[in-house]
Protein backbone atom coordinates (compact mmCIF):
# COMPACT_ATOMS: atom_id res chain seq x y z
CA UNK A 1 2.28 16.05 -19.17
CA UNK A 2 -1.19 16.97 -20.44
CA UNK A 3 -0.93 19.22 -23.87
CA UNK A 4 -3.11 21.61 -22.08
CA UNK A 5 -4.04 22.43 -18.74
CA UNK A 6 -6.55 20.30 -17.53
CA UNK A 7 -9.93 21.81 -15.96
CA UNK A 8 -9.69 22.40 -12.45
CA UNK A 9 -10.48 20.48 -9.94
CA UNK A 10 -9.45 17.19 -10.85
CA UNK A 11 -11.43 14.49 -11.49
CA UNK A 12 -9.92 11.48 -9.24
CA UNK A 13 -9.10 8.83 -10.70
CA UNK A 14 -7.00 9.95 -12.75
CA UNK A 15 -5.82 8.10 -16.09
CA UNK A 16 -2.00 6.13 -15.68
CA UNK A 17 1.12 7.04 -17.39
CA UNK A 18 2.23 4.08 -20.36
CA UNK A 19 2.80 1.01 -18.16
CA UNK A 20 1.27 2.07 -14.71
CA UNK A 21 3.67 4.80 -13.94
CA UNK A 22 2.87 8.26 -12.81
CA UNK A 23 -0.46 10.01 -14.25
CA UNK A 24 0.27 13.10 -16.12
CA UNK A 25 -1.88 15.33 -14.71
CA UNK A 26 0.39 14.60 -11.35
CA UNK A 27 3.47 16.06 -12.89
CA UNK A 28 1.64 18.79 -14.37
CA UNK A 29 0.07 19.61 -10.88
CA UNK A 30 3.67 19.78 -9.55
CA UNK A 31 4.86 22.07 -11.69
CA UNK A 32 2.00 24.58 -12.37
CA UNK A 33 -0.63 23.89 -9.06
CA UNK A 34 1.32 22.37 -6.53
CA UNK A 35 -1.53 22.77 -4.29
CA UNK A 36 -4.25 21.45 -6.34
CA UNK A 37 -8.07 20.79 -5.80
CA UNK A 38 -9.17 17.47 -6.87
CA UNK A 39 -12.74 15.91 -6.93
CA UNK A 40 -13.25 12.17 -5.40
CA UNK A 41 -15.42 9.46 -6.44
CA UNK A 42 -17.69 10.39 -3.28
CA UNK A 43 -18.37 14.04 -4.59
CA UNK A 44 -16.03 15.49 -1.73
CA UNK A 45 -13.17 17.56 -2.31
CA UNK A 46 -9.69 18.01 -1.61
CA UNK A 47 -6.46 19.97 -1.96
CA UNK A 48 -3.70 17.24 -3.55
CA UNK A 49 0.36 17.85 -3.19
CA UNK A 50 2.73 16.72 -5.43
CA UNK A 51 6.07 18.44 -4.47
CA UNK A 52 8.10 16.35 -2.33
CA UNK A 53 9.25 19.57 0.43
CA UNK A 54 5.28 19.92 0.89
CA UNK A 55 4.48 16.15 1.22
CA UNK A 56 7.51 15.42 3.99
CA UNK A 57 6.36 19.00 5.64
CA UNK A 58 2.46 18.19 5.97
CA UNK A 59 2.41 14.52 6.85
CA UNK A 60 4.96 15.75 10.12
CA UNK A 61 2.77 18.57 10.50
CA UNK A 62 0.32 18.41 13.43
CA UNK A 63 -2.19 21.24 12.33
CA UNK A 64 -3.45 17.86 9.73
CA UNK A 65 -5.59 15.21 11.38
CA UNK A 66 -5.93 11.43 10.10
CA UNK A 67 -9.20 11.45 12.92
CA UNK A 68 -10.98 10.39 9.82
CA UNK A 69 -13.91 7.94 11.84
CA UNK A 70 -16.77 10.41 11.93
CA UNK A 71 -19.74 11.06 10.14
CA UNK A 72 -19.09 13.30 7.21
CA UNK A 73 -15.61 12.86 6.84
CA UNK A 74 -14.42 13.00 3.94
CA UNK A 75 -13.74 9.40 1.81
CA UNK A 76 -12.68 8.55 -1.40
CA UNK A 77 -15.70 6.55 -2.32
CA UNK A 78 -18.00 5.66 0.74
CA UNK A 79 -16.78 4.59 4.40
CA UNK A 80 -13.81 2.96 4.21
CA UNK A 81 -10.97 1.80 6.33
CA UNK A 82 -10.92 5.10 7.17
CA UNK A 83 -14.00 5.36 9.17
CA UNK A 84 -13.10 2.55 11.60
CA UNK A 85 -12.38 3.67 14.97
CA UNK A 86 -9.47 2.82 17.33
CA UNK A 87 -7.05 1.93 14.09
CA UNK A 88 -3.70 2.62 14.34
CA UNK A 89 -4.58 4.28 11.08
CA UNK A 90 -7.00 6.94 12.26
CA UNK A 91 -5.54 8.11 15.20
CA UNK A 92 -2.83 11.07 16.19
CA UNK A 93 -0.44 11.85 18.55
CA UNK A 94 -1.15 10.99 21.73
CA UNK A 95 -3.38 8.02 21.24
CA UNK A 96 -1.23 7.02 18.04
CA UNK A 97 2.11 6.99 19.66
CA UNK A 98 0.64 4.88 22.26
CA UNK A 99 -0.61 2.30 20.28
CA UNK A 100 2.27 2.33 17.59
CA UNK A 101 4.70 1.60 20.40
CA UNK A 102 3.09 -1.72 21.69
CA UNK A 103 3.39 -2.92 17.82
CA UNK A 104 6.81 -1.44 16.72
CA UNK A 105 8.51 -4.19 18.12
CA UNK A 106 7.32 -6.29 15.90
CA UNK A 107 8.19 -4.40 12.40
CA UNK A 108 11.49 -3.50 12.95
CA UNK A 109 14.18 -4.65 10.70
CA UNK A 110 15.53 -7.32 12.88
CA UNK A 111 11.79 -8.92 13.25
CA UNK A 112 11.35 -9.24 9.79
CA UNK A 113 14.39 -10.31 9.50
CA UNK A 114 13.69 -13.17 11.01
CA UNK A 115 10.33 -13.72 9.22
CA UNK A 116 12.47 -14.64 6.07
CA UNK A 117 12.10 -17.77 6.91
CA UNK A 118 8.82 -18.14 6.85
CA UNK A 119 8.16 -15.54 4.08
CA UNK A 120 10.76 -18.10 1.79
CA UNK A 121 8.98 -21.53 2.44
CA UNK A 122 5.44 -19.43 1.26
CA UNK A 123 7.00 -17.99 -1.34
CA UNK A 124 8.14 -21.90 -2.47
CA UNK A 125 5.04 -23.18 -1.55
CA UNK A 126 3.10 -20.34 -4.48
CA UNK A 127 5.76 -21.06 -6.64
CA UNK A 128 5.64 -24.52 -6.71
CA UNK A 129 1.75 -24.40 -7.52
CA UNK A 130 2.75 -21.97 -10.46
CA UNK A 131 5.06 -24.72 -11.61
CA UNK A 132 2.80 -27.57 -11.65
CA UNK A 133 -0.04 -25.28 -13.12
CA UNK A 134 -0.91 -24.21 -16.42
CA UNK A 135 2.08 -22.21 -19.06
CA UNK A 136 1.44 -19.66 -19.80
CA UNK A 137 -0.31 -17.97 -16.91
CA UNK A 138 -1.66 -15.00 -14.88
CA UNK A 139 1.10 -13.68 -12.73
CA UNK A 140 -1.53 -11.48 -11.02
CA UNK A 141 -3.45 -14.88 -9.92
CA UNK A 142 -0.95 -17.12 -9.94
CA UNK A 143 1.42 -15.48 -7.53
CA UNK A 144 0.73 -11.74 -7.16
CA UNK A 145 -2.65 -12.24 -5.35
CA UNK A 146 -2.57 -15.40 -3.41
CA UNK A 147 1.26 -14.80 -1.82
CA UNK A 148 0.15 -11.61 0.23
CA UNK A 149 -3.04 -13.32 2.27
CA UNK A 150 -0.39 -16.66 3.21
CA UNK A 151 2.21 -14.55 4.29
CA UNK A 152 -0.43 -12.41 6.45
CA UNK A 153 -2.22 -15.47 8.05
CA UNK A 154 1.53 -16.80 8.50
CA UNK A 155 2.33 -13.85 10.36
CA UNK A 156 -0.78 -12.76 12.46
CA UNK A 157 -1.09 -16.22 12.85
CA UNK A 158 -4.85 -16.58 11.16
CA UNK A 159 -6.26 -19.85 10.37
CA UNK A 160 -6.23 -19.54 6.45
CA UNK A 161 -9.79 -21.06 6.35
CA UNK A 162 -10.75 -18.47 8.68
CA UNK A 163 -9.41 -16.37 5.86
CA UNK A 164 -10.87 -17.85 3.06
CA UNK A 165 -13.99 -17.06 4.75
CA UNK A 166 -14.33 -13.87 5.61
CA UNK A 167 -11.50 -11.78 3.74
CA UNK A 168 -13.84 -11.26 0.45
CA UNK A 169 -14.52 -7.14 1.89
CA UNK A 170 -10.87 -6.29 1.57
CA UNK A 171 -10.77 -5.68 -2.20
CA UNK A 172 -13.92 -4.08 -2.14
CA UNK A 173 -12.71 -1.04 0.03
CA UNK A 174 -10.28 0.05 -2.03
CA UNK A 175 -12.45 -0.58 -5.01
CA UNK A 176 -13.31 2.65 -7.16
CA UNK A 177 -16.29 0.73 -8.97
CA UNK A 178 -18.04 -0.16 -5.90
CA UNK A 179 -20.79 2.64 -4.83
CA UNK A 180 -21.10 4.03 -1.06
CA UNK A 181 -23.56 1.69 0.18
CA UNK A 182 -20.98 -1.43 -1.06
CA UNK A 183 -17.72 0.11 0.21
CA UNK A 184 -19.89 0.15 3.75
CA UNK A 185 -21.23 -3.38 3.46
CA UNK A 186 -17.83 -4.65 3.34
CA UNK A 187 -16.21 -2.21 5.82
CA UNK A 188 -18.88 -3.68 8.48
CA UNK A 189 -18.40 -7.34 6.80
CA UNK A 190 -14.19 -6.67 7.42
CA UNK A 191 -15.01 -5.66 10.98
CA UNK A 192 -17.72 -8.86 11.56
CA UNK A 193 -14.24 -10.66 10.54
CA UNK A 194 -11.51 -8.72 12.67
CA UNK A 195 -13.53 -9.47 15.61
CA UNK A 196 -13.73 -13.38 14.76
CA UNK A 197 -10.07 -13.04 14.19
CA UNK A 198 -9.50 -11.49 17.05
CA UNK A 199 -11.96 -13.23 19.28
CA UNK A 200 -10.04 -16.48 18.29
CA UNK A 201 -7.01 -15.52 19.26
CA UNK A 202 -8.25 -14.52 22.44
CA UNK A 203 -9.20 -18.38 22.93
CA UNK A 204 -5.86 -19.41 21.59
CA UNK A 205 -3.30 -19.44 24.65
CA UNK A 206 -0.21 -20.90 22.95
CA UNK A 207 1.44 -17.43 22.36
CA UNK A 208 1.08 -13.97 22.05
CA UNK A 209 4.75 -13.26 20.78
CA UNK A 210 2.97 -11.28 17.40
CA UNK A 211 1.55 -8.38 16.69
CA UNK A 212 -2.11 -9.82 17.24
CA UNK A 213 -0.99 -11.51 20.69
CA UNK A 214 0.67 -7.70 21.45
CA UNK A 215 -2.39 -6.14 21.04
CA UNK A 216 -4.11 -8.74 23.37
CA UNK A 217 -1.36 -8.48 26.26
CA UNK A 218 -2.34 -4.70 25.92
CA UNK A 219 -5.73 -4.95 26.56
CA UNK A 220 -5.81 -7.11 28.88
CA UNK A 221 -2.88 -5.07 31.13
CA UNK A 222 -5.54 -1.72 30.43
CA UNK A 223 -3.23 -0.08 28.19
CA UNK A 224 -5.68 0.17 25.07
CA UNK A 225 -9.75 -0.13 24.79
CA UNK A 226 -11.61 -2.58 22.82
CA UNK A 227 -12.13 0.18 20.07
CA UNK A 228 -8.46 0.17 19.71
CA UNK A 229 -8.16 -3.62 19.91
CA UNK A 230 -10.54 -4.55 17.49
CA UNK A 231 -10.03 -1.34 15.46
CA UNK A 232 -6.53 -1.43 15.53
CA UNK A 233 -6.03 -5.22 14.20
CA UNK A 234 -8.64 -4.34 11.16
CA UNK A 235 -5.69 -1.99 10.40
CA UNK A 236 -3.60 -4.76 9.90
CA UNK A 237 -5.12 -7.28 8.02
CA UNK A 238 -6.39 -4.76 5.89
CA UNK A 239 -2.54 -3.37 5.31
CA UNK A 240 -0.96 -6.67 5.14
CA UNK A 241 -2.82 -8.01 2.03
CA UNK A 242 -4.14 -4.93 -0.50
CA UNK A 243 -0.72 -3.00 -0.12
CA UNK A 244 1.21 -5.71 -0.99
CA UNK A 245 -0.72 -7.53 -3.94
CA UNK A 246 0.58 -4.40 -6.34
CA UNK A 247 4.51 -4.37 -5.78
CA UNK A 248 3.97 -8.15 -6.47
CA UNK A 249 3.18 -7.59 -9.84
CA UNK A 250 4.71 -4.16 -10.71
CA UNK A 251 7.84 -5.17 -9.58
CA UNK A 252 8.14 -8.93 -11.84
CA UNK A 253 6.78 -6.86 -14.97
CA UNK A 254 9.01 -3.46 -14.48
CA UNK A 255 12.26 -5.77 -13.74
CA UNK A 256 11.00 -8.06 -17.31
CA UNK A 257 10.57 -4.55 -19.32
CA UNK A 258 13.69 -3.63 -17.95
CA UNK A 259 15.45 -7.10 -18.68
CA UNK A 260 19.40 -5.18 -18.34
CA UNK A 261 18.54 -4.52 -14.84
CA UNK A 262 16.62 -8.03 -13.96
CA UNK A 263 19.65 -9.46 -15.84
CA UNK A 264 22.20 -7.40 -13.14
CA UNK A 265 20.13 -8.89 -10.11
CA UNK A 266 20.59 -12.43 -11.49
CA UNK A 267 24.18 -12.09 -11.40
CA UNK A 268 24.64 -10.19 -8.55
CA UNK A 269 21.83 -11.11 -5.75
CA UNK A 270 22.86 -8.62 -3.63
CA UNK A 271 21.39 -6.16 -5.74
CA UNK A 272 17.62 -7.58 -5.09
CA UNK A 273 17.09 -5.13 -1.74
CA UNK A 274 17.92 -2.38 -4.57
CA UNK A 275 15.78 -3.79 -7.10
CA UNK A 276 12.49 -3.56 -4.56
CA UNK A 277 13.43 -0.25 -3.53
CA UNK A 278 13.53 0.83 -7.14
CA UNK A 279 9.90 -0.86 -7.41
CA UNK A 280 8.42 1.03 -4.79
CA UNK A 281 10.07 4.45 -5.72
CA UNK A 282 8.61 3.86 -9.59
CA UNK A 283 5.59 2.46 -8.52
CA UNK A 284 3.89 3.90 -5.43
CA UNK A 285 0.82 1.30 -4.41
CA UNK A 286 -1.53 4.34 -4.74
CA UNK A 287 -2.02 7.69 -6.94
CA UNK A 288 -3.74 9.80 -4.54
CA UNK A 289 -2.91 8.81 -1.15
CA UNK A 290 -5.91 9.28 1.72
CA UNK A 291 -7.11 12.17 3.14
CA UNK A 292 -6.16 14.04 5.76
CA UNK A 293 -8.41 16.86 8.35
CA UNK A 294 -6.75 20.41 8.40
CA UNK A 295 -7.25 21.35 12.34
CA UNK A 296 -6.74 24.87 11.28
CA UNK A 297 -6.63 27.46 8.29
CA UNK A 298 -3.07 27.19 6.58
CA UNK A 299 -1.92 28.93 3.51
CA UNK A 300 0.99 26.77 1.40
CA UNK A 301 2.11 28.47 -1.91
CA UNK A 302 -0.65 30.81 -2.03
CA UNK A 303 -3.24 28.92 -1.65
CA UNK A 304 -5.44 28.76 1.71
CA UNK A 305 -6.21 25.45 2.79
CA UNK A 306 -9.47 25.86 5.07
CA UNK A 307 -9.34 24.28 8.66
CA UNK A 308 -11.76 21.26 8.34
CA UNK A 309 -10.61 20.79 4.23
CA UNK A 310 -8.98 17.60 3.25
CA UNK A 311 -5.54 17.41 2.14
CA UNK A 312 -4.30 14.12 -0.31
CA UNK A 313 -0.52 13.80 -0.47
CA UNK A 314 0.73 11.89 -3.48
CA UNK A 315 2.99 10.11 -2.59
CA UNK A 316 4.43 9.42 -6.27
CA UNK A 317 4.41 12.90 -6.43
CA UNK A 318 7.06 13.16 -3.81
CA UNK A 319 9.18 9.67 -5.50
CA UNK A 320 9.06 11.13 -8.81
CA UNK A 321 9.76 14.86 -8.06
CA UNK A 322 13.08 16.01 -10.05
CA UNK A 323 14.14 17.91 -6.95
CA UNK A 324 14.50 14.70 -5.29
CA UNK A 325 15.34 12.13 -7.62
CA UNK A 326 17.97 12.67 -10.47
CA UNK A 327 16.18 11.60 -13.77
CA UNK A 328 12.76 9.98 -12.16
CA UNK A 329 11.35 8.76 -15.17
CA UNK A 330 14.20 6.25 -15.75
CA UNK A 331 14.51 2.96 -13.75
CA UNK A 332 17.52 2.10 -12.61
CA UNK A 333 17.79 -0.75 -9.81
CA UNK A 334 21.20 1.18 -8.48
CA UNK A 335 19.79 4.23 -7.72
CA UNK A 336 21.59 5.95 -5.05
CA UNK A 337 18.15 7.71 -3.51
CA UNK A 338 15.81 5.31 -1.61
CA UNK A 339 12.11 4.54 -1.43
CA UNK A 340 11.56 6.12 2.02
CA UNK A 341 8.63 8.62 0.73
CA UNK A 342 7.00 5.81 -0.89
CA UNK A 343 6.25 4.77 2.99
CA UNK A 344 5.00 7.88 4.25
CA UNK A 345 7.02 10.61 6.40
CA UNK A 346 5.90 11.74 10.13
CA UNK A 347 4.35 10.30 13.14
CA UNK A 348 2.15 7.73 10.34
CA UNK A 349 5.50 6.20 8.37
CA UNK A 350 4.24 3.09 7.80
CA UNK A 351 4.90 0.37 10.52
CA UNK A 352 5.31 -2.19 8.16
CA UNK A 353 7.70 -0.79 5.80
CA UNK A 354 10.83 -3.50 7.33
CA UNK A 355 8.26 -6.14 6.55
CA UNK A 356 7.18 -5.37 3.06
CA UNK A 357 11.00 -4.60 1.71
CA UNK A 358 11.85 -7.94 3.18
CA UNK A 359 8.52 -10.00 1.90
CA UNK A 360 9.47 -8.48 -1.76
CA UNK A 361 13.19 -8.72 -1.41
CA UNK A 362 12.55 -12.52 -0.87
CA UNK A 363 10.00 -12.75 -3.40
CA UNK A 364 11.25 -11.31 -6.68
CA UNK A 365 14.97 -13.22 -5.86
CA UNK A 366 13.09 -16.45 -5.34
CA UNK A 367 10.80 -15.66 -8.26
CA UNK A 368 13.69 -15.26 -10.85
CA UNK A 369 15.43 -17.99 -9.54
CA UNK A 370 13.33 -20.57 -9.63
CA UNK A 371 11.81 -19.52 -12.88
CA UNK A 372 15.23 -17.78 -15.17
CA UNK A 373 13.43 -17.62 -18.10
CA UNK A 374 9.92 -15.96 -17.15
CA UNK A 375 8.98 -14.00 -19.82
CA UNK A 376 5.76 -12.03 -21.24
CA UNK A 377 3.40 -14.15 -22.63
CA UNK A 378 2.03 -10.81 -24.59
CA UNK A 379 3.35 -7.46 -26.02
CA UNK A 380 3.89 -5.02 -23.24
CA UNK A 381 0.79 -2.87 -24.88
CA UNK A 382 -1.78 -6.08 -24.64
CA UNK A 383 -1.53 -5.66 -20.55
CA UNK A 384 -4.66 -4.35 -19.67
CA UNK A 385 -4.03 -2.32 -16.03
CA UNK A 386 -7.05 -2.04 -13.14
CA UNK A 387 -8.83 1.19 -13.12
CA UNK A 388 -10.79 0.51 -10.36
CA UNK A 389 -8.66 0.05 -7.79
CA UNK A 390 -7.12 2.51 -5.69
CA UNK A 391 -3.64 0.38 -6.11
CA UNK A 392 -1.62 0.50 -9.20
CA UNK A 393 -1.65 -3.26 -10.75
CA UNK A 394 -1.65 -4.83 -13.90
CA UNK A 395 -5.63 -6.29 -14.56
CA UNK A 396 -3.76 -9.48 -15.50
CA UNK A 397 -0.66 -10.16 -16.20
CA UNK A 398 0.14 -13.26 -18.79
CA UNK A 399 3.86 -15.17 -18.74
CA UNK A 400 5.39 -17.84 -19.64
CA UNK A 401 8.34 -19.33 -18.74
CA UNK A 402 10.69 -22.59 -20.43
C-alpha cells in the first residue's frame, strides 16, 4: 500500500504491483475510500469500488446502466467499444436478455467443451511454430498473441486472411497511449471490419450452427435489428482476442515464478482447471474495469454517487479482497475459492467465461507438456510489463526452453 495517502482523485492508470499484480493504490482504496473518485485518460471522472460486497451488489443492481453508446458518455480514453450500438456489451435488461439468450447456447460449458478439440490442434499448431523457431524467444509473440486471433477465427468461423486484414483496430481500443481521435479511427475501422465479417457470412450458407450464424438466424426470423447484428458481433471479436492475449502470458510466467505449483500440475494434470482459475483470480485482464451510468442518485458508504456519474468496478479489487479470499496475495493453484468475480457478477457475467477457462485450461497443460523445461530466459526484474494497455501483460516476455 502507498506510504501515504495518495491525492484524491486518482489518476488512472495507475502504476502495477511487483510482477503485474494488484496496484497499491487499489488496496489502499479498499481499505480507507472504498468508494473512490478516479480521473481517466479522457479527463472524465468516476467513482471506483474495490470491496468485493459493493462490486457483486452494483453490477446486479439495475439503478447502473452499461447504455454507454451516446455522445458524451463517459470513456476511458476516446470512443471505444463502448460507444458501439446494439452490442451485447452496451445494452440492459430487456434488450440484453434478449440478445444474450440467442448466444448462450453457444458458451455454455458443454459447447466449449466440445471446442477442445479444436482449441488443442491450434494450440499444437502455435506450438509447433515456437519449436521450430528461434531459442530463446518472446512468449508474448510467440504464443501469447498469435493463439487468441486462431482460436477466434476457428470459432466464429472467420477467414484468417480476412483477419489479418482488418483486425489491426483491436489493440488500439484498449490502448492508453493512443489519443481520442485514434481510439475513434479504429473503433469505426473495427466496425468497417465486423460488417465485412459479417456480410460474409451472410453469403456463406454452409452453416449457421455458431454464434455468428445465431446471430444471422435471428435477424433474419425479426428477433434482433441490424444495430444489434452488426453491433452485437463487434462485441465478439473484440472479446475473443484482447481478453484473452493477457491470461496467456500471466498465467505461463506466474506458474514459472511459482515453479512448486507448475511442478504440482505436471504431476497431477487434473490440477490445470485449478491452475487457470488461480490465474484469473491473481491476475484480472484489467485494473479498472469500464464504466458504468448511475440511472439515479445512490449513496454507498457515505458517499453520494450522482444519477448520470460513472461508476468503475475493479474487478481485482473484488479477487483480491481479504474478506473474500483467505491470504490473496499468495498464489496457490489449490485454492478452495474460485475465479467467478474475475468474470463479472449480474445480468453482464461474461458469456464467454466456459470458453476462456477451457481455451487456457488446454493451453497452459499443452504448453508445459510439450515444452517441460521452459524457463526464463531473464531475471524476473528484467520483464518489462505494458503500461499502455488497459490489460495486464508482460511487454515481452523472453524463455527458453532445452
Amino acid at each position: 500500500m502507498p506510504s501515504t495517502a495518495p491525492s484524491l482523485p486518482l489518476r488512472y492508470p495507475f502504476t502495477l504491483g511487483p510482477m503485474g499484480t494488484p496496484p497499491p493504490v487499489v488496496h489502499w482504496a479498499r481499505a480507507h475510500h472504498p468508494v473512490c473518485p478516479v480521473l481517466l485518460p479522457s479527463g472524465a471522472r468516476a467513482w471506483m469500488l474495490t470491496r468485493g460486497d459493493d462490486i457483486r451488489s452494483v453490477l446486479a443492481d439495475r439503478r447502473f446502466s452499461r447504455r454507454l453508446a451516446f455522445t458524451g458518455a463517459p470513456r476511458v480514453v476516446g470512443e471505444d467499444f463502448t460507444s458501439v450500438p446494439g452490442s451485447l456489451f452496451n445494452l440492459d435488461p430487456p434488450d440484453h436478455t434478449r440478445l444474450r439468450r440467442i448466444l448462450a447456447p453457444h458458451y455454455t460449458r458443454t459447447a466449449a467443451a466440445r471446442c477442445r478439440p479444436v482449441i488443442r490442434a491450434l494450440v499444437d499448431e502455435v506450438l509447433g511454430e515456437m519449436a521450430r523457431g528461434p531459442n530463446p524467444c518472446d512468449l508474448m509473440e510467440a504464443f501469447a498473441a498469435p493463439l487468441p486471433p486462431r482460436l477466434a477465427c476457428a470459432l466464429l468461423r472467420v477467414p484468417r486472411s480476412l483477419w489479418e486484414e482488418g483486425a489491426a483496430g483491436f489493440a488500439v481500443q484498449s490502448s492508453f497511449a493512443a489519443d481520442r481521435g485514434d481510439v475513434a479511427a479504429a473503433t469505426e475501422a473495427v466496425t468497417d471490419f465486423t460488417r465485412r465479417v459479417v456480410d460474409l457470412r451472410r453469403a456463406d450458407r454452409s452453416g449457421r450452427d455458431d454464434p455468428l450464424g445465431a446471430l444471422l438466424t435471428a435477424h433474419q426470423a425479426g428477433d434482433i435489428t441490424e444495430e444489434e447484428l452488426y453491433g452485437t458481433a463487434s462485441y465478439l471479436l473484440v472479446t475473443g482476442v484482447e481478453s484473452l492475449v493477457s491470461p496467456m502470458a500471466t498465467g505461463p510466467l506466474t506458474l514459472l515464478l511459482h515453479r512448486g505449483q507448475l511442478l504440482r500440475c505436471l504431476a497431477d494434470p487434473a490440477l490445470w482447471p485449478a491452475a487457470v482459475e488461480e490465474v484469473l483470480r491473481y491476475h484480472h485482464n484489467g485494473v479498472l474495469g469500464l464504466p458504468r451510468i448511475a440511472l439515479e442518485d445512490v449513496e454507498l458508504h457515505g458517499t453520494l454517487i450522482r444519477e448520470g456519474d460513472a461508476v468503475c468496478a475493479t474487478m481485482l479489487g473484488a479477487t483480491w479482497d481479504p474478506a473474500h479470499y483467505r491470504n490473496p496475495a499468495r498464489f496457490h493453484v489449490q485454492r478452495r475459492e474460485n475465479a467467478d468475480p474475475t468474470f463479472g457478477a449480474g445480468p453482464h457475467y461474461c458469456l464467454g467465461a466456459a470458453q476462456a477457462r477451457t481455451a487456457l485450461t488446454v493451453a497452459y497443460h499443452a504448453l508445459f507438456e510439450r515444452l517441460p523445461g521452459l524457463e526464463l530466459a531473464v531475471s524476473p526484474r528484467e520483464i518489462a510489463w505494458d503500461t499502455t494497455s488497459m490489460f495486464i501483460r508482460p511487454a515481452t516476455l523472453p524463455v527458453v526452453w532445452r
